[in-house]
PDB file of N, CA and C in Angstrom:
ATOM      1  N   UNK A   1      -5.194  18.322   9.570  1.00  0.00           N
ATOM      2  CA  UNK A   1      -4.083  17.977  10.416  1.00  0.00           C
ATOM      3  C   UNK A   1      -2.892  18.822   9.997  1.00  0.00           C
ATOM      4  N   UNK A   2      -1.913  19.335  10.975  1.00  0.00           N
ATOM      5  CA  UNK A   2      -1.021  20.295  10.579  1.00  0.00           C
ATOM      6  C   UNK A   2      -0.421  19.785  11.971  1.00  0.00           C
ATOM      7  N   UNK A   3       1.716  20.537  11.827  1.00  0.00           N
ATOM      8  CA  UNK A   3       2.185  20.250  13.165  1.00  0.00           C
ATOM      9  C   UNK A   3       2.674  21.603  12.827  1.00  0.00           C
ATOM     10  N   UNK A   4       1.735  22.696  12.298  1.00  0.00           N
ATOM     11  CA  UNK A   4       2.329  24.461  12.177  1.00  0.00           C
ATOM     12  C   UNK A   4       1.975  24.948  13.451  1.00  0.00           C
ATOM     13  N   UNK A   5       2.233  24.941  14.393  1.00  0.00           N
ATOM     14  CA  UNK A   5       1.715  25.713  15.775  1.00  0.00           C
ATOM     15  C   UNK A   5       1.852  27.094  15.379  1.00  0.00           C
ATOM     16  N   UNK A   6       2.369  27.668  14.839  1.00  0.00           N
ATOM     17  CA  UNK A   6       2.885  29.088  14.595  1.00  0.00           C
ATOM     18  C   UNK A   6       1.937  29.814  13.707  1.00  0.00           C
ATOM     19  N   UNK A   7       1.474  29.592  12.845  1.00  0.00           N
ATOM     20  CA  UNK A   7       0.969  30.145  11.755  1.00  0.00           C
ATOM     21  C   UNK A   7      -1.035  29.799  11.786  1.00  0.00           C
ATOM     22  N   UNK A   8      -1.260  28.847  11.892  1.00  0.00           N
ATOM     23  CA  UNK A   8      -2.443  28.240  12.174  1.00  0.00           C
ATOM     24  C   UNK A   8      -3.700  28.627  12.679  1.00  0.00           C
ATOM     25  N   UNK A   9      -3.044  29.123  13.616  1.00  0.00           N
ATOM     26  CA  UNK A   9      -4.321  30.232  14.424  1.00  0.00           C
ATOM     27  C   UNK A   9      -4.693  31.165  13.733  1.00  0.00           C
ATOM     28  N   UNK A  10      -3.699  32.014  13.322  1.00  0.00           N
ATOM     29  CA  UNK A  10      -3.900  33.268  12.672  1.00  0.00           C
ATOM     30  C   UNK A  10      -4.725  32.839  11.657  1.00  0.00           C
ATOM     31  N   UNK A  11      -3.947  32.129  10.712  1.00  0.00           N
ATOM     32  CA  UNK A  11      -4.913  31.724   9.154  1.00  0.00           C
ATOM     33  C   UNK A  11      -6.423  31.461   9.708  1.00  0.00           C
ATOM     34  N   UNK A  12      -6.496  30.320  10.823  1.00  0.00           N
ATOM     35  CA  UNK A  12      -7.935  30.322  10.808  1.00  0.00           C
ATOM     36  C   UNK A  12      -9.021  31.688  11.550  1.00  0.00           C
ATOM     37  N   UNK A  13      -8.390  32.349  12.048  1.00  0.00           N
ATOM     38  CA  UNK A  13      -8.790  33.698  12.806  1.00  0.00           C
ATOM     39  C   UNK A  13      -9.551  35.090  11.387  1.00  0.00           C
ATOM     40  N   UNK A  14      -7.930  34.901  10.708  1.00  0.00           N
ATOM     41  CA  UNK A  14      -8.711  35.556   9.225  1.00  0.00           C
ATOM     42  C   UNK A  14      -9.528  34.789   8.285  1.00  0.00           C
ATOM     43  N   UNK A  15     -10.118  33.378   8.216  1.00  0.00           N
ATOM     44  CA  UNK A  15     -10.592  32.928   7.511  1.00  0.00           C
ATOM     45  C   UNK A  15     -12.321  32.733   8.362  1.00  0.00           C
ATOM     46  N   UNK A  16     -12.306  32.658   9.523  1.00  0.00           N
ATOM     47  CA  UNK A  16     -13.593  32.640  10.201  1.00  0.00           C
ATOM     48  C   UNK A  16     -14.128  34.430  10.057  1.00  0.00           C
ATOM     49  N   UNK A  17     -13.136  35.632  10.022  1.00  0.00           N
ATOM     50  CA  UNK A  17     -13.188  37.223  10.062  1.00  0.00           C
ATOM     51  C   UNK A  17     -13.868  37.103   8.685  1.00  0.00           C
ATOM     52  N   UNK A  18     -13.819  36.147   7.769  1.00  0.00           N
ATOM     53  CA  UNK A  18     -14.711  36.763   6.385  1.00  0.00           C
ATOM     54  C   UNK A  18     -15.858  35.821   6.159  1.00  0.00           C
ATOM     55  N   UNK A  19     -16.233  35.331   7.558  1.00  0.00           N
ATOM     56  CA  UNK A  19     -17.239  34.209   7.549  1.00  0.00           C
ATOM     57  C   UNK A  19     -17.163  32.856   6.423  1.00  0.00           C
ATOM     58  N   UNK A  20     -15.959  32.427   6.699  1.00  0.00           N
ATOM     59  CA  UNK A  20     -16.414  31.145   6.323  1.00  0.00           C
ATOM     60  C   UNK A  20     -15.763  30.271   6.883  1.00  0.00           C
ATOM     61  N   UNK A  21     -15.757  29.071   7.142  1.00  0.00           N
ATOM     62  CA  UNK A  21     -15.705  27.465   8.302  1.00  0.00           C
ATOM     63  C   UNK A  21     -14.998  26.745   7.563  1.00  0.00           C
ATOM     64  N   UNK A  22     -14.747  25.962   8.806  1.00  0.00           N
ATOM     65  CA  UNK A  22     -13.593  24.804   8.235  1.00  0.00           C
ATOM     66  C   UNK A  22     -14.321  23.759   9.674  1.00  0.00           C
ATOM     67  N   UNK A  23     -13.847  22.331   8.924  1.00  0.00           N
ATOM     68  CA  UNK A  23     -14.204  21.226   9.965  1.00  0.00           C
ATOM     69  C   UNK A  23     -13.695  21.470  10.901  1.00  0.00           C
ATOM     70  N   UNK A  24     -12.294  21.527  11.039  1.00  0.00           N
ATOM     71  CA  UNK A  24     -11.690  21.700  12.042  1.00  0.00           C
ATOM     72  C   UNK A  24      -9.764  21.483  12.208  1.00  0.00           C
ATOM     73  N   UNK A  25      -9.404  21.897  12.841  1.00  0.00           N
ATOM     74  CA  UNK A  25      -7.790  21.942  12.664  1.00  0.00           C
ATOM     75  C   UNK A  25      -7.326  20.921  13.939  1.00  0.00           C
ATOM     76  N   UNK A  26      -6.638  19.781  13.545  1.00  0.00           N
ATOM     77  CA  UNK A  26      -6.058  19.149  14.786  1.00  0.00           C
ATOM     78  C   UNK A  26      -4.447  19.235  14.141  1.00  0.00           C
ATOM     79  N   UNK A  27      -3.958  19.588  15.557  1.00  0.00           N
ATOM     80  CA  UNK A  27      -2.201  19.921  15.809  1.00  0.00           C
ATOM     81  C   UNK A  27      -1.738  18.656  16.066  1.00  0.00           C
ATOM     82  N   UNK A  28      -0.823  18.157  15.278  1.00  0.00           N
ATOM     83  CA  UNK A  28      -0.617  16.622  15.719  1.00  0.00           C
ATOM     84  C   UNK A  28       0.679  17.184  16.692  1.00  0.00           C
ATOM     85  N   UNK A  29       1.048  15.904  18.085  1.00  0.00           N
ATOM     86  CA  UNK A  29       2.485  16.116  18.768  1.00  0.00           C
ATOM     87  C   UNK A  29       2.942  15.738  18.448  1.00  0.00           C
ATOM     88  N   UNK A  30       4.230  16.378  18.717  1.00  0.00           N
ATOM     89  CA  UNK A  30       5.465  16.050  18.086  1.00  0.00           C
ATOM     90  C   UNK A  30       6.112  15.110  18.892  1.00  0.00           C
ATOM     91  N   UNK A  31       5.475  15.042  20.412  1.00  0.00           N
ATOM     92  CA  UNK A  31       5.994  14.311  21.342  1.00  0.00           C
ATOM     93  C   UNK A  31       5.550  12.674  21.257  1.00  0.00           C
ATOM     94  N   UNK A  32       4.662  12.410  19.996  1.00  0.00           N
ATOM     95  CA  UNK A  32       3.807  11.387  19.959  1.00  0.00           C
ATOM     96  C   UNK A  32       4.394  10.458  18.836  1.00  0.00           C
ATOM     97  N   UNK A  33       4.459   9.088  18.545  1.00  0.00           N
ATOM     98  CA  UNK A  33       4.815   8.483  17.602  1.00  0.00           C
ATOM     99  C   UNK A  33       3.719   9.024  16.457  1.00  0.00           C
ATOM    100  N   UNK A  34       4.063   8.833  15.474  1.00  0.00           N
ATOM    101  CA  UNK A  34       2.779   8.995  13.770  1.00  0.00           C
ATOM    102  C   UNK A  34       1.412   8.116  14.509  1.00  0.00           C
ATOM    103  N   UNK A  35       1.875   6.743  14.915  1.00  0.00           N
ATOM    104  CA  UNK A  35       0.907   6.070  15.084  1.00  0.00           C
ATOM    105  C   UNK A  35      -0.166   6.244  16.711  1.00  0.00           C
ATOM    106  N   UNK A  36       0.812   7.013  16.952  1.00  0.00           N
ATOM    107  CA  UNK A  36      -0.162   7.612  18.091  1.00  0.00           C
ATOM    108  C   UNK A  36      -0.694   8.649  17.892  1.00  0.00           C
ATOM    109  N   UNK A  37      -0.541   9.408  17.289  1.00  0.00           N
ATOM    110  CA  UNK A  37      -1.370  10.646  16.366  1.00  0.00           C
ATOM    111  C   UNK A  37      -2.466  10.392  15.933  1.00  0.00           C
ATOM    112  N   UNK A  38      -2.115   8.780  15.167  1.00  0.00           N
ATOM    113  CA  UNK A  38      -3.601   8.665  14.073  1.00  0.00           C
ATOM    114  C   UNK A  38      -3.971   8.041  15.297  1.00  0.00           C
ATOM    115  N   UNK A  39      -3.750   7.172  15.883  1.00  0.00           N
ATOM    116  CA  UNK A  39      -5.059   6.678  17.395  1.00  0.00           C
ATOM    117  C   UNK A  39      -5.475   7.734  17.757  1.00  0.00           C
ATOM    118  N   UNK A  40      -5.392   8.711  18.183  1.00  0.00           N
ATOM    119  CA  UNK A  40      -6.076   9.972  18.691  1.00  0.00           C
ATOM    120  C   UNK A  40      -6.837  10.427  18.053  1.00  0.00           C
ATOM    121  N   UNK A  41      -6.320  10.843  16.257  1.00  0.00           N
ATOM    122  CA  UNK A  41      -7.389  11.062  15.228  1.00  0.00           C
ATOM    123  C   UNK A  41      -8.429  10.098  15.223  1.00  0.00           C
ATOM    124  N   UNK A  42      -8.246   8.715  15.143  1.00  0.00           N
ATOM    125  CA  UNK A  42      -9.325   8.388  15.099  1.00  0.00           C
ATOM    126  C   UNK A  42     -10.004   7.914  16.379  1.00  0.00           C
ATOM    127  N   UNK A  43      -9.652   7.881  17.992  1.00  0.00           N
ATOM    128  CA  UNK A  43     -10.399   8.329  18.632  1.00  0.00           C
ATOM    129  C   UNK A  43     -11.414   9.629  18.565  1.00  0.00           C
ATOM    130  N   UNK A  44     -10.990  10.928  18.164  1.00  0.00           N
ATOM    131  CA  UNK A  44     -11.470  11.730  17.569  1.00  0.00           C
ATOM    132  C   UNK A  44     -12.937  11.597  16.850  1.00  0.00           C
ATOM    133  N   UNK A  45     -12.248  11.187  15.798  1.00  0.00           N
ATOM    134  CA  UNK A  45     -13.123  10.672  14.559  1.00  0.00           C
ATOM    135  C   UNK A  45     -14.535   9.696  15.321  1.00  0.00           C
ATOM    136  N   UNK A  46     -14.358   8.818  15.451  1.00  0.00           N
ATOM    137  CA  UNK A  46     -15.458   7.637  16.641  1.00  0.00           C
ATOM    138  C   UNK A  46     -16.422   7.859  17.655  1.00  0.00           C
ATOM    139  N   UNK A  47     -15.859   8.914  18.389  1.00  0.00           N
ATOM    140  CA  UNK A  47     -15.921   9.653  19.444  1.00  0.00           C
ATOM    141  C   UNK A  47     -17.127  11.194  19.471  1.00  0.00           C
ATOM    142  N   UNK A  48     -17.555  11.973  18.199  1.00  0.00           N
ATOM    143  CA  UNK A  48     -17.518  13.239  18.566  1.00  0.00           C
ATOM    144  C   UNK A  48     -18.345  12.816  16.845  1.00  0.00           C
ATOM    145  N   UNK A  49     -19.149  14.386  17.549  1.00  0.00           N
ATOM    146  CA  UNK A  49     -20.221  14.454  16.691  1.00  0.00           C
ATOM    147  C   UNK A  49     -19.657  15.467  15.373  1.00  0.00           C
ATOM    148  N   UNK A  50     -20.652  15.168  14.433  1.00  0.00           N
ATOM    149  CA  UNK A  50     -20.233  15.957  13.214  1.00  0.00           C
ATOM    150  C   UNK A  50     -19.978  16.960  13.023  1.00  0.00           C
ATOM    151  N   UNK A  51     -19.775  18.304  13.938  1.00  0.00           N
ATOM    152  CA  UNK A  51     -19.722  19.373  13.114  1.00  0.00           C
ATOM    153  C   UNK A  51     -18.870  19.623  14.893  1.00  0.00           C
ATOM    154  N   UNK A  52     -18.359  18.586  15.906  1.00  0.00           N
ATOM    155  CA  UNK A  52     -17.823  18.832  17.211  1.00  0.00           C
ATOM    156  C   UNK A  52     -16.795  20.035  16.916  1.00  0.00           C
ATOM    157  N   UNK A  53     -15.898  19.780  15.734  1.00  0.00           N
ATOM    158  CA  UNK A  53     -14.570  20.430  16.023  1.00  0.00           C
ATOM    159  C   UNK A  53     -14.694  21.469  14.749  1.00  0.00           C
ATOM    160  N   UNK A  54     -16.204  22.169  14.582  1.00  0.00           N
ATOM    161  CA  UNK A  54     -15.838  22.972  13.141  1.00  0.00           C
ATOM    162  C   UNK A  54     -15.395  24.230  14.221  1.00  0.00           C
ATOM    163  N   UNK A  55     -14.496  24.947  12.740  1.00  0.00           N
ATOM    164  CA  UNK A  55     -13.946  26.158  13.349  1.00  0.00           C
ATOM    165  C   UNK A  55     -12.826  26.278  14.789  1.00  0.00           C
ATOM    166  N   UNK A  56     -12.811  25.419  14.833  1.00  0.00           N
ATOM    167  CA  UNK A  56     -11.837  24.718  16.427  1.00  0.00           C
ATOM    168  C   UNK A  56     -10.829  24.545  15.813  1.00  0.00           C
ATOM    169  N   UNK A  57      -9.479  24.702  17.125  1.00  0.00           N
ATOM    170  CA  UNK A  57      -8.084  23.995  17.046  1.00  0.00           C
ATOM    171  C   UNK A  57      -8.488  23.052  17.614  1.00  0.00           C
ATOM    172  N   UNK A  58      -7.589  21.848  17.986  1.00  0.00           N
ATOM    173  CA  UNK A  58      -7.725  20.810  19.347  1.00  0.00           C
ATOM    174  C   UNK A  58      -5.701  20.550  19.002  1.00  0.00           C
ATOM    175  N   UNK A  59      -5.633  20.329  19.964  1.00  0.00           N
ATOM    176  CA  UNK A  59      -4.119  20.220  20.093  1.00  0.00           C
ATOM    177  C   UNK A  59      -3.866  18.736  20.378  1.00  0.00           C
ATOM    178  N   UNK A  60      -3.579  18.286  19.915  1.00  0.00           N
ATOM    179  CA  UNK A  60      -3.195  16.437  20.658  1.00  0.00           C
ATOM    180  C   UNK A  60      -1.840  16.011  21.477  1.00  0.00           C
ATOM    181  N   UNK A  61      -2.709  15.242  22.335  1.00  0.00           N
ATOM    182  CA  UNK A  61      -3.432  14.629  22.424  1.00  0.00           C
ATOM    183  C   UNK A  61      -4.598  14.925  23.177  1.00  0.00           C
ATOM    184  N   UNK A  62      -5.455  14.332  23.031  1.00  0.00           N
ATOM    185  CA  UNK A  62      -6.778  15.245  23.207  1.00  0.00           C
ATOM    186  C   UNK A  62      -6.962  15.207  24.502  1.00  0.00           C
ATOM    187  N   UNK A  63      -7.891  15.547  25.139  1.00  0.00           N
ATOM    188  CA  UNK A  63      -7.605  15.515  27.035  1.00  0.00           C
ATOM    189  C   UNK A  63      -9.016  14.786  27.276  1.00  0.00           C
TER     190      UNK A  63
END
């Protein structure tokens, strides 16, 4: 979880370029209370299979 919109992509762009993975990056909103963030995370989480969001952004709230 990160609210870096700026920087984020890139890092994960050079970190997938030397082959190696990450679960996955969710952008929390800023437009969202904390506690609506984590409902989404853990809709997320409940929702979606194990390896759904490796190497992925997802931006929240999720669509």
């Amino acid at each position: 979880m990160t609210n870096n919109r700026t920087s984020m992509p890139g890092h994960l762009a050079d970190h997938i370029a030397v082959n190696r993975h990450i679960s996955g990056i969710f952008i929390l909103n800023q437009n969202l209370s904390i506690g609506e963030n984590i409902e989404e995370l853990i809709i997320a989480a409940s929702a979606s299979k194990e390896d759904e969001y490796q190497d992925r952004i997802v931006y929240l709230p999720l669509p």
